[in-house]
C-alpha atoms as a PDB file:
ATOM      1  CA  UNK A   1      67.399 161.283 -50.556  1.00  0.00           C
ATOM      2  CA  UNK A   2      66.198 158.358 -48.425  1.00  0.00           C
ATOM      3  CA  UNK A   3      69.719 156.672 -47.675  1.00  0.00           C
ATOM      4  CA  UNK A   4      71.236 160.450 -46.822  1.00  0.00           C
ATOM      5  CA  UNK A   5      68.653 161.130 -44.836  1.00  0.00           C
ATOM      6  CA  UNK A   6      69.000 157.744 -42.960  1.00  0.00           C
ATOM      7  CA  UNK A   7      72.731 158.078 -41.991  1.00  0.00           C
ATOM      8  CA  UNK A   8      73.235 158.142 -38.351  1.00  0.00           C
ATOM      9  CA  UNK A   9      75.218 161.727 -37.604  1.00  0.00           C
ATOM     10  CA  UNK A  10      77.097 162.203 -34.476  1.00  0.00           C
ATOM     11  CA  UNK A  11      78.710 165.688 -32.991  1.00  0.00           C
ATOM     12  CA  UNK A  12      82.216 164.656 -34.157  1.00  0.00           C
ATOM     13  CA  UNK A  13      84.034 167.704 -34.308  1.00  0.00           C
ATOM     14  CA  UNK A  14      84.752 171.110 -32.190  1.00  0.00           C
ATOM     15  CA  UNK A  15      86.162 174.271 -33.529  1.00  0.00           C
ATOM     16  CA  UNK A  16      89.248 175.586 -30.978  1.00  0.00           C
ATOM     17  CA  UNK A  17      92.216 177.903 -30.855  1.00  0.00           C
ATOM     18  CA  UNK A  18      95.138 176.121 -32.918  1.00  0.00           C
ATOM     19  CA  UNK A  19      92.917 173.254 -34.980  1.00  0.00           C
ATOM     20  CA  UNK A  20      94.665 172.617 -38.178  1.00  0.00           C
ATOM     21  CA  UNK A  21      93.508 174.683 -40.848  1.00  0.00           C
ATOM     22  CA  UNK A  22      92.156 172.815 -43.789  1.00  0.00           C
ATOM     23  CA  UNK A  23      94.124 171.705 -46.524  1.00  0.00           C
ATOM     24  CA  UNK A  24      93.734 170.156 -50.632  1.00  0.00           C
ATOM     25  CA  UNK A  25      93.906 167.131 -49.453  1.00  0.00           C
ATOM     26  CA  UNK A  26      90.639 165.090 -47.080  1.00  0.00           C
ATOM     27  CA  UNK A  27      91.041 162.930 -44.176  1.00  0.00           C
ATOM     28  CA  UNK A  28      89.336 160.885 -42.410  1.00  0.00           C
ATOM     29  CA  UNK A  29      89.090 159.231 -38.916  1.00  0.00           C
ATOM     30  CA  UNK A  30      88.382 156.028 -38.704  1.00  0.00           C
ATOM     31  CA  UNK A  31      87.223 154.012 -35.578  1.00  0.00           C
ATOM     32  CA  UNK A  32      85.878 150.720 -34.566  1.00  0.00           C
ATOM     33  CA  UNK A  33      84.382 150.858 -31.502  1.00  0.00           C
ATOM     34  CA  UNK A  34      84.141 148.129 -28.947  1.00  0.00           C
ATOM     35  CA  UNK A  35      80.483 148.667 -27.950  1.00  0.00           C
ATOM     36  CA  UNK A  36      77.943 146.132 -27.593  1.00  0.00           C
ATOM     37  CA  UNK A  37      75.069 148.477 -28.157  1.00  0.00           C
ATOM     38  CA  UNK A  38      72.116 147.023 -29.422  1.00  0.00           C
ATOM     39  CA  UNK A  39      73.385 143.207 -28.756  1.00  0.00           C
ATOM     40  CA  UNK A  40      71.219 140.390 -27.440  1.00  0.00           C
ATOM     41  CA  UNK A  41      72.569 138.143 -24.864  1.00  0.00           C
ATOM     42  CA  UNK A  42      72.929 135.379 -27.246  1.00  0.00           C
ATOM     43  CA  UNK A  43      74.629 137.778 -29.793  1.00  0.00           C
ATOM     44  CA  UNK A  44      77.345 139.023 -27.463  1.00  0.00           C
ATOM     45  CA  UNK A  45      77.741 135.097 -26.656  1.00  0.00           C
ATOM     46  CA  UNK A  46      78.138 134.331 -30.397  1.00  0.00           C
ATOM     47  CA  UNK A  47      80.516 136.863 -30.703  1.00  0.00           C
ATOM     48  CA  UNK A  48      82.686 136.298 -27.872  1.00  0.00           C
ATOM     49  CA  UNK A  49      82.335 140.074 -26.911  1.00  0.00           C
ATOM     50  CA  UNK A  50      81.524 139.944 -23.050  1.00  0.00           C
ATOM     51  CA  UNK A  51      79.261 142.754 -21.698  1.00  0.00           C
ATOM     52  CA  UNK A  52      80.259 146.629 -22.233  1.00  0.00           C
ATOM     53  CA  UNK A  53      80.022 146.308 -17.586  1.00  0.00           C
ATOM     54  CA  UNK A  54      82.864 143.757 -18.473  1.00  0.00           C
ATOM     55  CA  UNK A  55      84.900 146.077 -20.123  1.00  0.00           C
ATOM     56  CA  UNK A  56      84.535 149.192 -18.274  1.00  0.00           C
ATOM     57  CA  UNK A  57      82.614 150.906 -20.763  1.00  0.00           C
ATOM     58  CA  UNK A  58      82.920 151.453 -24.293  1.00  0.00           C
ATOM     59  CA  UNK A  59      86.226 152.078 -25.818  1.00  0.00           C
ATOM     60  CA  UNK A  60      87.950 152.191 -29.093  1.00  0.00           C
ATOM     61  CA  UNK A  61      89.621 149.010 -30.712  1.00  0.00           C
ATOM     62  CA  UNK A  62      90.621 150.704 -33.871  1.00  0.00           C
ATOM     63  CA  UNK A  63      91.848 154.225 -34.577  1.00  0.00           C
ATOM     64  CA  UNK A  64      92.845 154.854 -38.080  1.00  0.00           C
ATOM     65  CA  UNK A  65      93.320 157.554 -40.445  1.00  0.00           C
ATOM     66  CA  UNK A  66      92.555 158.058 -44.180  1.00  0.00           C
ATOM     67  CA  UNK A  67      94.441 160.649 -45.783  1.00  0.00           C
ATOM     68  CA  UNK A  68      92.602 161.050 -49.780  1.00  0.00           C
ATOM     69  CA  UNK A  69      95.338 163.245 -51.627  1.00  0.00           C
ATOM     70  CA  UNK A  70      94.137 166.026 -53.894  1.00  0.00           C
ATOM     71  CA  UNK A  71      96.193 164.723 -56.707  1.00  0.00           C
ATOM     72  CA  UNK A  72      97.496 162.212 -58.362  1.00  0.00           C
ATOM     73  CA  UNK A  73      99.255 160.458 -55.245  1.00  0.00           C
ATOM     74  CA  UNK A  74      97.550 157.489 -54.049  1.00  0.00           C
ATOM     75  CA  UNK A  75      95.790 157.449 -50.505  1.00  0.00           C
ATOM     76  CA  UNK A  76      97.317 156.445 -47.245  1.00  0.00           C
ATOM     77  CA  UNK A  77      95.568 154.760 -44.183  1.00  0.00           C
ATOM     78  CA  UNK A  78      97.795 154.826 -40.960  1.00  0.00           C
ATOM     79  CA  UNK A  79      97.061 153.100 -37.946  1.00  0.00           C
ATOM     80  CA  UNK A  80      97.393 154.427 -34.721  1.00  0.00           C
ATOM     81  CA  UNK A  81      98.017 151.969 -31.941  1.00  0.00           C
ATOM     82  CA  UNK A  82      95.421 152.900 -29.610  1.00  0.00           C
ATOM     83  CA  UNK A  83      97.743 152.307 -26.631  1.00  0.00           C
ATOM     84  CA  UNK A  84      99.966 155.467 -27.479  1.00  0.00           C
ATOM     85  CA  UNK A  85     100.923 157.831 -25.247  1.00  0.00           C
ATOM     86  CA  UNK A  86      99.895 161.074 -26.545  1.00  0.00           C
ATOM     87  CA  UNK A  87      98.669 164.530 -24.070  1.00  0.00           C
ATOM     88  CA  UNK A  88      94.577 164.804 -24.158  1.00  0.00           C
ATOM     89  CA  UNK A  89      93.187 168.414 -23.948  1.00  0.00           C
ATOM     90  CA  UNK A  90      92.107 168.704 -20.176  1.00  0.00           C
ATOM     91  CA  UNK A  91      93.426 165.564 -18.712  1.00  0.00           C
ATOM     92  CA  UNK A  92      97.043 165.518 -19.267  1.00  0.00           C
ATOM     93  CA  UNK A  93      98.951 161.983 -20.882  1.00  0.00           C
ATOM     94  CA  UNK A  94      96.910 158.930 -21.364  1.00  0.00           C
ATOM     95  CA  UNK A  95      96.585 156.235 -23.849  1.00  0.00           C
ATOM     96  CA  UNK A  96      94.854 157.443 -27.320  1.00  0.00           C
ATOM     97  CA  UNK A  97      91.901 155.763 -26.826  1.00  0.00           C
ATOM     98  CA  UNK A  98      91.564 157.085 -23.244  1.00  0.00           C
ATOM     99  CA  UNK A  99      90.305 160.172 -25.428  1.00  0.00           C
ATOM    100  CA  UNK A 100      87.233 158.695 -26.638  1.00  0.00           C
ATOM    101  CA  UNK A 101      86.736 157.347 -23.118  1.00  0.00           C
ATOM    102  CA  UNK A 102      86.700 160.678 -21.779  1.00  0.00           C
ATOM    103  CA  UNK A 103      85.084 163.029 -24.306  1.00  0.00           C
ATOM    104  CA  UNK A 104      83.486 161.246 -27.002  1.00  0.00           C
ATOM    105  CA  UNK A 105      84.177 161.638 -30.639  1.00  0.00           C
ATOM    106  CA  UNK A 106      85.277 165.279 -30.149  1.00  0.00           C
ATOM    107  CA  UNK A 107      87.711 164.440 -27.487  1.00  0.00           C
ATOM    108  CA  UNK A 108      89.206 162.112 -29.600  1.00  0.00           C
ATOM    109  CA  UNK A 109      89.379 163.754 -33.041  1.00  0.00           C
ATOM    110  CA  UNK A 110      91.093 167.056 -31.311  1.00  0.00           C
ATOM    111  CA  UNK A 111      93.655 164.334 -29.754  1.00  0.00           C
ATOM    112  CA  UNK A 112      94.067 163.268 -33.366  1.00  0.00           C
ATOM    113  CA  UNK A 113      94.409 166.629 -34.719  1.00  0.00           C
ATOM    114  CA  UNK A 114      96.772 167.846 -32.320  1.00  0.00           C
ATOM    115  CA  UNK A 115      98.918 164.608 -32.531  1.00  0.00           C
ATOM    116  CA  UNK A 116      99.387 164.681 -36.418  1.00  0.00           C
ATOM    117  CA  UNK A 117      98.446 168.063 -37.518  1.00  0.00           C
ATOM    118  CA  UNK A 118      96.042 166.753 -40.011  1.00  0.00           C
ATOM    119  CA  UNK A 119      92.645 168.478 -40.244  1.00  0.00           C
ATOM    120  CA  UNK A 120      89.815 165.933 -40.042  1.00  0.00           C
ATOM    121  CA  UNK A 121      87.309 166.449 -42.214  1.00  0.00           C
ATOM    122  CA  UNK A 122      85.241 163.272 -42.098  1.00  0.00           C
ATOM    123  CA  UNK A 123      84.501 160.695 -39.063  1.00  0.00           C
ATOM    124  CA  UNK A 124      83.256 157.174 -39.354  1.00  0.00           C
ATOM    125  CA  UNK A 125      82.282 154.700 -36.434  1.00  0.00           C
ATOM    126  CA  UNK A 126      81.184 151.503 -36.497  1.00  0.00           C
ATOM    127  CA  UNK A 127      80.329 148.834 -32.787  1.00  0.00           C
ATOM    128  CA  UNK A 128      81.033 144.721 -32.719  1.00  0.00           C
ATOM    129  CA  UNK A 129      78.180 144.354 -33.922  1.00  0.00           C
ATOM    130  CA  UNK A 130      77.608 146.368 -36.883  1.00  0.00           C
ATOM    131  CA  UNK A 131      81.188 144.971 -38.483  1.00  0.00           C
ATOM    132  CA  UNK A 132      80.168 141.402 -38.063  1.00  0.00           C
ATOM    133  CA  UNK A 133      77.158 142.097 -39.450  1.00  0.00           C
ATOM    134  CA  UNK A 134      78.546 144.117 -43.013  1.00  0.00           C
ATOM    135  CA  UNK A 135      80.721 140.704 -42.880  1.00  0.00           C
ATOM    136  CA  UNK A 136      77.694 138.446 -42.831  1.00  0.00           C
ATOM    137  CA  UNK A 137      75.997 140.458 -45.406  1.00  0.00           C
ATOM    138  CA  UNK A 138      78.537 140.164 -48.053  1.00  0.00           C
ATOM    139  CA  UNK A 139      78.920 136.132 -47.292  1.00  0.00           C
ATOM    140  CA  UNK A 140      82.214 136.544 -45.321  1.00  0.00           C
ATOM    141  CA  UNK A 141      85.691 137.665 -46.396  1.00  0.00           C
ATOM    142  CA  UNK A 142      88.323 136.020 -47.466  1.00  0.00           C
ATOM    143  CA  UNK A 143      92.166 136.007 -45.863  1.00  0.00           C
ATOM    144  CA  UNK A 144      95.126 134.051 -46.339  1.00  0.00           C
ATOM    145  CA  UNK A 145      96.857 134.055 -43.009  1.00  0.00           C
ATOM    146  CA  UNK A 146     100.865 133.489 -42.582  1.00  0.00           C
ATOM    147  CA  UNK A 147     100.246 131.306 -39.269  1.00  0.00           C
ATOM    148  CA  UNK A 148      98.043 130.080 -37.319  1.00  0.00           C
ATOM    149  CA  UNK A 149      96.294 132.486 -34.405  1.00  0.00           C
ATOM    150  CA  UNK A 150      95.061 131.087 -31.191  1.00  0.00           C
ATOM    151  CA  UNK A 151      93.732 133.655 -28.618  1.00  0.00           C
ATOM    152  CA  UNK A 152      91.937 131.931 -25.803  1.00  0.00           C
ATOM    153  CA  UNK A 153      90.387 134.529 -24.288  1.00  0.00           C
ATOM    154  CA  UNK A 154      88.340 135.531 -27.374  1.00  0.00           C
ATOM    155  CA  UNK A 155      87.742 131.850 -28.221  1.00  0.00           C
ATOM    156  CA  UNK A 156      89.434 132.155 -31.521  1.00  0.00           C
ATOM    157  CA  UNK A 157      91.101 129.421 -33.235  1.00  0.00           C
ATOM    158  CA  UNK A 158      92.346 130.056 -37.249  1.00  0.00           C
ATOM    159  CA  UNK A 159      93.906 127.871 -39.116  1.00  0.00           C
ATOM    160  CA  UNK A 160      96.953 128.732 -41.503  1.00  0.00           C
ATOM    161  CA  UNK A 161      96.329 129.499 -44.796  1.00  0.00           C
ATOM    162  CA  UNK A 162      93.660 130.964 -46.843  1.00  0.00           C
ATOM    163  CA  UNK A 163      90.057 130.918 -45.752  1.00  0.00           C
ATOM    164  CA  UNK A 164      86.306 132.702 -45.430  1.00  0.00           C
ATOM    165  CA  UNK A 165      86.211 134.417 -42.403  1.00  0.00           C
ATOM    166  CA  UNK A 166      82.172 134.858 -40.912  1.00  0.00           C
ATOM    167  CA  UNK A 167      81.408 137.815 -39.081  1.00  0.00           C
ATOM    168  CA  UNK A 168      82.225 136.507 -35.911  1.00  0.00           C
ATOM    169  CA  UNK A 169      85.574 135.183 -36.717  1.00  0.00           C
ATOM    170  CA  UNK A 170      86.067 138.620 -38.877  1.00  0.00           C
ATOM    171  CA  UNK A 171      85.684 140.523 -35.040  1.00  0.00           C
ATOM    172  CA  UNK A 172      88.167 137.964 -33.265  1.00  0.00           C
ATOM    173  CA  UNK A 173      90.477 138.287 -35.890  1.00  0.00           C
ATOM    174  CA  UNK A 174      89.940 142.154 -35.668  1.00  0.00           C
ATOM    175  CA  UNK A 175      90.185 142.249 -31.972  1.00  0.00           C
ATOM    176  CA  UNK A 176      93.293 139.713 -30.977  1.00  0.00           C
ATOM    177  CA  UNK A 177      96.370 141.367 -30.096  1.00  0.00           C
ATOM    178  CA  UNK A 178      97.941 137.192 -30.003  1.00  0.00           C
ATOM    179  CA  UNK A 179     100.592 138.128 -32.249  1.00  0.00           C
ATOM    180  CA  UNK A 180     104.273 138.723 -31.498  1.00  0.00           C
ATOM    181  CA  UNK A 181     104.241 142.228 -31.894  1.00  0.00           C
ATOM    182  CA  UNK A 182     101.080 142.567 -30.412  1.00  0.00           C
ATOM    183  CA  UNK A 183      99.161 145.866 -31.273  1.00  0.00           C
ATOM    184  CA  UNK A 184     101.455 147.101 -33.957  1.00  0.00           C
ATOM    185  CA  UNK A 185     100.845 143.685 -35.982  1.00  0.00           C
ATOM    186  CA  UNK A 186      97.107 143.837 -35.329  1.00  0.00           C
ATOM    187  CA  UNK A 187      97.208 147.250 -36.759  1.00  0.00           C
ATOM    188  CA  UNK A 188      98.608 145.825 -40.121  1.00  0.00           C
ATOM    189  CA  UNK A 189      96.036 143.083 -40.041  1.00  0.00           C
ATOM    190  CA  UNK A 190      92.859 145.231 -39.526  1.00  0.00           C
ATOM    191  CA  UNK A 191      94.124 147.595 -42.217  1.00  0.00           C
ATOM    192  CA  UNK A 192      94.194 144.497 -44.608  1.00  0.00           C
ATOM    193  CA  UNK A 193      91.277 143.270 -43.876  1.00  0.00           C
ATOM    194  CA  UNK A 194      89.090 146.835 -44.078  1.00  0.00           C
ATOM    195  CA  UNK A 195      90.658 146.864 -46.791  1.00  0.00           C
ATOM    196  CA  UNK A 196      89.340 143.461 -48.432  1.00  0.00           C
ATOM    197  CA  UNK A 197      85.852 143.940 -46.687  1.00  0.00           C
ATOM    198  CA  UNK A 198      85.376 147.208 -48.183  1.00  0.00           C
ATOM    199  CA  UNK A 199      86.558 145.672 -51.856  1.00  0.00           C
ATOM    200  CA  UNK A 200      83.869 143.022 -51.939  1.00  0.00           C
ATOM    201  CA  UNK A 201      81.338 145.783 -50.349  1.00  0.00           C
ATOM    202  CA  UNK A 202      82.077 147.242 -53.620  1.00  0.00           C
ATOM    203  CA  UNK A 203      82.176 144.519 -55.744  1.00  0.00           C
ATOM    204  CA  UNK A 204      80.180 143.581 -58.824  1.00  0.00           C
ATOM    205  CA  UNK A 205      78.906 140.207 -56.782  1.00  0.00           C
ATOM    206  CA  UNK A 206      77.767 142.247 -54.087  1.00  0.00           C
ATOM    207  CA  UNK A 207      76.490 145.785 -55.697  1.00  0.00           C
ATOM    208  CA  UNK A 208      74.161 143.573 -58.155  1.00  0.00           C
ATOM    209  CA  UNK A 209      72.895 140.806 -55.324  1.00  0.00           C
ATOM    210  CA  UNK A 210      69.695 142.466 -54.095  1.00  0.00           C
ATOM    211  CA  UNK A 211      69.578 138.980 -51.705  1.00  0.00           C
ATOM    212  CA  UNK A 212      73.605 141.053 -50.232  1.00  0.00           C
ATOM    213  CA  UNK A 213      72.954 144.476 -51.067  1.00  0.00           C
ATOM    214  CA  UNK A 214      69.827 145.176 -49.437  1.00  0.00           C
ATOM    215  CA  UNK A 215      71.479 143.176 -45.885  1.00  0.00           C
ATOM    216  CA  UNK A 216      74.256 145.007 -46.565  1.00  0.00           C
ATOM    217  CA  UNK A 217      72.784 148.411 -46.619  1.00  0.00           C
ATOM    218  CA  UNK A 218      70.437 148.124 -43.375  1.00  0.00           C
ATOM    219  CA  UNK A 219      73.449 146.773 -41.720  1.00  0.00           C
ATOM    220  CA  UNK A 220      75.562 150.036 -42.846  1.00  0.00           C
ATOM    221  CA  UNK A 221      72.959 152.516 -42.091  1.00  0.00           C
ATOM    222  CA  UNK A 222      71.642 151.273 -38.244  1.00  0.00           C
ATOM    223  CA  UNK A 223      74.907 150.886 -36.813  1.00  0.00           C
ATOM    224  CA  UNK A 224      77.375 153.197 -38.475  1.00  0.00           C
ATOM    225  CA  UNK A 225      78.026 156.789 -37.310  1.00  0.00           C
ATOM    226  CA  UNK A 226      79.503 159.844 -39.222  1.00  0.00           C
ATOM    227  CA  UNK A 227      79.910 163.462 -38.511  1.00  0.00           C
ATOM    228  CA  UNK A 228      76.841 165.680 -38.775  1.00  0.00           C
ATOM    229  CA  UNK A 229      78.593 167.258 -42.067  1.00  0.00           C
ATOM    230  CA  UNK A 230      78.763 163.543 -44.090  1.00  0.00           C
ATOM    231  CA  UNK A 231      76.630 162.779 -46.922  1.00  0.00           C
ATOM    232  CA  UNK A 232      76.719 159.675 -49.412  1.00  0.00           C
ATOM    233  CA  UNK A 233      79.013 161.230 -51.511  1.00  0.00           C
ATOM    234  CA  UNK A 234      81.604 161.307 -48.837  1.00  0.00           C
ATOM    235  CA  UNK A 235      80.513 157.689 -48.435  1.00  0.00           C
ATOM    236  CA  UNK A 236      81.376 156.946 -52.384  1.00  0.00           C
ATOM    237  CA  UNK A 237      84.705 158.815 -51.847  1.00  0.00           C
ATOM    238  CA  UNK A 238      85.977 156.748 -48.861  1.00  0.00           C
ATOM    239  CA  UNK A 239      85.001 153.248 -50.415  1.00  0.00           C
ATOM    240  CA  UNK A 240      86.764 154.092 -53.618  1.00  0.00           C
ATOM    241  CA  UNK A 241      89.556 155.091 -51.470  1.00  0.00           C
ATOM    242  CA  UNK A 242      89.694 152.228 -49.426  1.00  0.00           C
ATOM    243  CA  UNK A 243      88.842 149.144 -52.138  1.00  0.00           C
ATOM    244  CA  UNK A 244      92.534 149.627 -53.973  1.00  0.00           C
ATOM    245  CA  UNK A 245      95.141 148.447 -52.264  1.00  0.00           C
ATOM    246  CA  UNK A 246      98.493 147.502 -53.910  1.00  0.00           C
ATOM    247  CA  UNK A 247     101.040 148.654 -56.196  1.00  0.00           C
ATOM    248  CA  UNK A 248      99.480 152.301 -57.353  1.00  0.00           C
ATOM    249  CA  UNK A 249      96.730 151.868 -54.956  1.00  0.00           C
ATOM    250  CA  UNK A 250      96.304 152.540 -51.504  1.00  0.00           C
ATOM    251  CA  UNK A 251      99.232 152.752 -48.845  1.00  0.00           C
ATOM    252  CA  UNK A 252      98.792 151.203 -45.808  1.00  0.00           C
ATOM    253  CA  UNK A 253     100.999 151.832 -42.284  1.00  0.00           C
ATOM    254  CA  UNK A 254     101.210 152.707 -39.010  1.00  0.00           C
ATOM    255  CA  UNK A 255     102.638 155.359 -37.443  1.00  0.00           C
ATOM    256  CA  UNK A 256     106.138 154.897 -36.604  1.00  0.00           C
ATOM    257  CA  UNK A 257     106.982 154.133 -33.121  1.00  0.00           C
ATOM    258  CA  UNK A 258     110.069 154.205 -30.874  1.00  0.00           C
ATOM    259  CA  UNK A 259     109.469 151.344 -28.331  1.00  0.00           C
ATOM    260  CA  UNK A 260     107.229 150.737 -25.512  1.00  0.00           C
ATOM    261  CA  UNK A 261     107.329 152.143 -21.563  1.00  0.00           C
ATOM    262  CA  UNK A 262     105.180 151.605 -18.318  1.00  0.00           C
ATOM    263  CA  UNK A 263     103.594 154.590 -17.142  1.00  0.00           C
ATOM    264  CA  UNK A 264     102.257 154.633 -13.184  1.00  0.00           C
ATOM    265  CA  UNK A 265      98.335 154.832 -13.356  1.00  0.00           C
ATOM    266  CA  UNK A 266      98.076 154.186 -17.298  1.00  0.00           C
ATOM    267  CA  UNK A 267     100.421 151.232 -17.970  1.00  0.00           C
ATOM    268  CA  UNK A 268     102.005 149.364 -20.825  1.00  0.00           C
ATOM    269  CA  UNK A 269     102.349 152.536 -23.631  1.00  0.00           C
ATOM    270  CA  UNK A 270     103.660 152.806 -26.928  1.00  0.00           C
ATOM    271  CA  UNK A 271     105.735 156.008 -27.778  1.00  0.00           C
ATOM    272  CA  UNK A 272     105.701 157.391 -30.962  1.00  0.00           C
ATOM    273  CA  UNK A 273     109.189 157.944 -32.877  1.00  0.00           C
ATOM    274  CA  UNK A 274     108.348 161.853 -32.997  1.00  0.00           C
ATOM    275  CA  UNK A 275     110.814 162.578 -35.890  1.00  0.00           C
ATOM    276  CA  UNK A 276     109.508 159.674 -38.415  1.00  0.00           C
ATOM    277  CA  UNK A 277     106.024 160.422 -37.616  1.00  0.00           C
ATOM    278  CA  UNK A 278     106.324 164.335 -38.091  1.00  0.00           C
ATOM    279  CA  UNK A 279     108.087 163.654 -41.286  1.00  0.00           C
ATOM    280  CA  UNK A 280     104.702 160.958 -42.166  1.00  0.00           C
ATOM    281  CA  UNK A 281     102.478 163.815 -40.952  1.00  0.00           C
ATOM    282  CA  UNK A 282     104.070 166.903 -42.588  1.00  0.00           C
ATOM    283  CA  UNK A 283     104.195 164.603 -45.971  1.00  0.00           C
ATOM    284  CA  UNK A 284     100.553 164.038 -45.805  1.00  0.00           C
ATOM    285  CA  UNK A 285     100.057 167.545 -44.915  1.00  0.00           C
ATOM    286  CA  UNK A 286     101.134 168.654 -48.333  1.00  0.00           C
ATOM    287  CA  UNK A 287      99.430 166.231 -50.168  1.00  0.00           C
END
């Protein structure tokens, strides 16, 4: 097929002493990516995303994990704060997205695997740009927002209340850490709103608008990534998972953490709360 063929594969995975074996149940790794690959000048202005030489290289903004029971339970997506502390194969403690830094997608799924003891089956990546633009093809998404968030430094101003967000207010809202509790709260925002973009991906409005679909599409083929071992069927799996959120539908979290410390050389870290998350883990595990 065309569109299988078309789906932009990446090395995701390595096989080593002491992976996870694989279980009934299928996960995937998530991750949003901050690079600005393929971005004009005038894009990277509109989005308010600076150069990749500005941030000191690409890095990853959103680590999440989709755990698809093989029964009746419903699925669980759990965020994990990409300032943890966790040990990466070969270079000792750093902050979980320090793995994807350092190795790649490989790097990074091992560090997964060995934090949580979930086999990852399935990897999905998407850059700035290729989220604002799935946004922009689907006419924008809606949120209702509690308060009002102000981050300066990303030039993003959003009202209270319920609104359409665009695709570049989508990746500010996305990106800002300008909440209280900082990048545990962004965590429950970004699930929400994957969440809702991935609904209206799916929806009847969308699906039967050849003036959204086709958009849509392009956008989700030239600047998405999976593992050399995807196909669309995968793809039909994980946006079923993902489009039913609430009561008997999808369960959303993030992995349960134990306060905050400042490490010399790596900084401000958040520290997993090892019993709560083992007990999250070892739940899924059996699943």
């Amino acid at each position: 097929m065309y569109l299988d063929f078309s789906l932009q594969r990446v090395p995701a995975f390595m096989n080593y002493s002491g992976r996870p074996s694989e279980a009934e149940g299928t996960n995937w790794l998530l991750i949003g990516t901050d690079s600005r690959e393929g971005l004009s000048a005038a894009q990277r202005r509109h989005l308010n995303t600076g150069s990749e030489a500005d941030a000191g290289g690409t890095r990853t903004d959103t680590i999440m994990v989709l755990h698809i029971p093989s029964g009746a339970a419903p699925p669980s997506l759990i965020s994990l704060p990409r300032d943890s502390l966790v040990p990466i194969h070969g270079h000792g403690q750093n902050k979980l997205n320090a793995a994807y830094a350092l190795g790649g997608p490989t790097l990074l799924s091992r560090t997964v695997q060995d934090m949580t003891g979930l086999h990852i089956d399935h990897y999905l990546e998407i850059g700035f740009g290729g989220f604002a633009g799935m946004v922009d093809a689907v006419g924008g998404v809606r949120v209702c927002l509690a308060e009002h968030v102000w981050d300066p430094k990303i030039n993003l101003d959003l009202p209270r209340g319920c609104q359409e967000l665009d695709g570049a207010r989508a990746l500010g809202y996305m990106r800002t850490r300008a909440f209280a509790d900082g990048d545990l709260e962004r965590a429950d925002h970004q699930q929400d709103f994957l969440s809702a973009l991935i609904s209206k991906c799916a929806s009847r409005a969308v699906l039967l608008n050849p003036v959204k679909l086709v958009p849509l599409t392009g956008q989700a083929l030239s600047s998405t990534s999976f593992s050399d071992g995807d196909h669309l069927q995968h793809l039909a799996q994980l946006a079923l998972a993902l489009r039913d959120p609430g009561e008997g539908g999808l369960i959303t979290r993030t992995v349960p953490v134990n306060g905050s410390s400042t490490v010399p050389g790596i900084g401000s870290v958040l520290l997993w709360d090892k019993e709560r998350a083992n007990a999250l883990f070892a739940r899924l595990r059996a699943e």
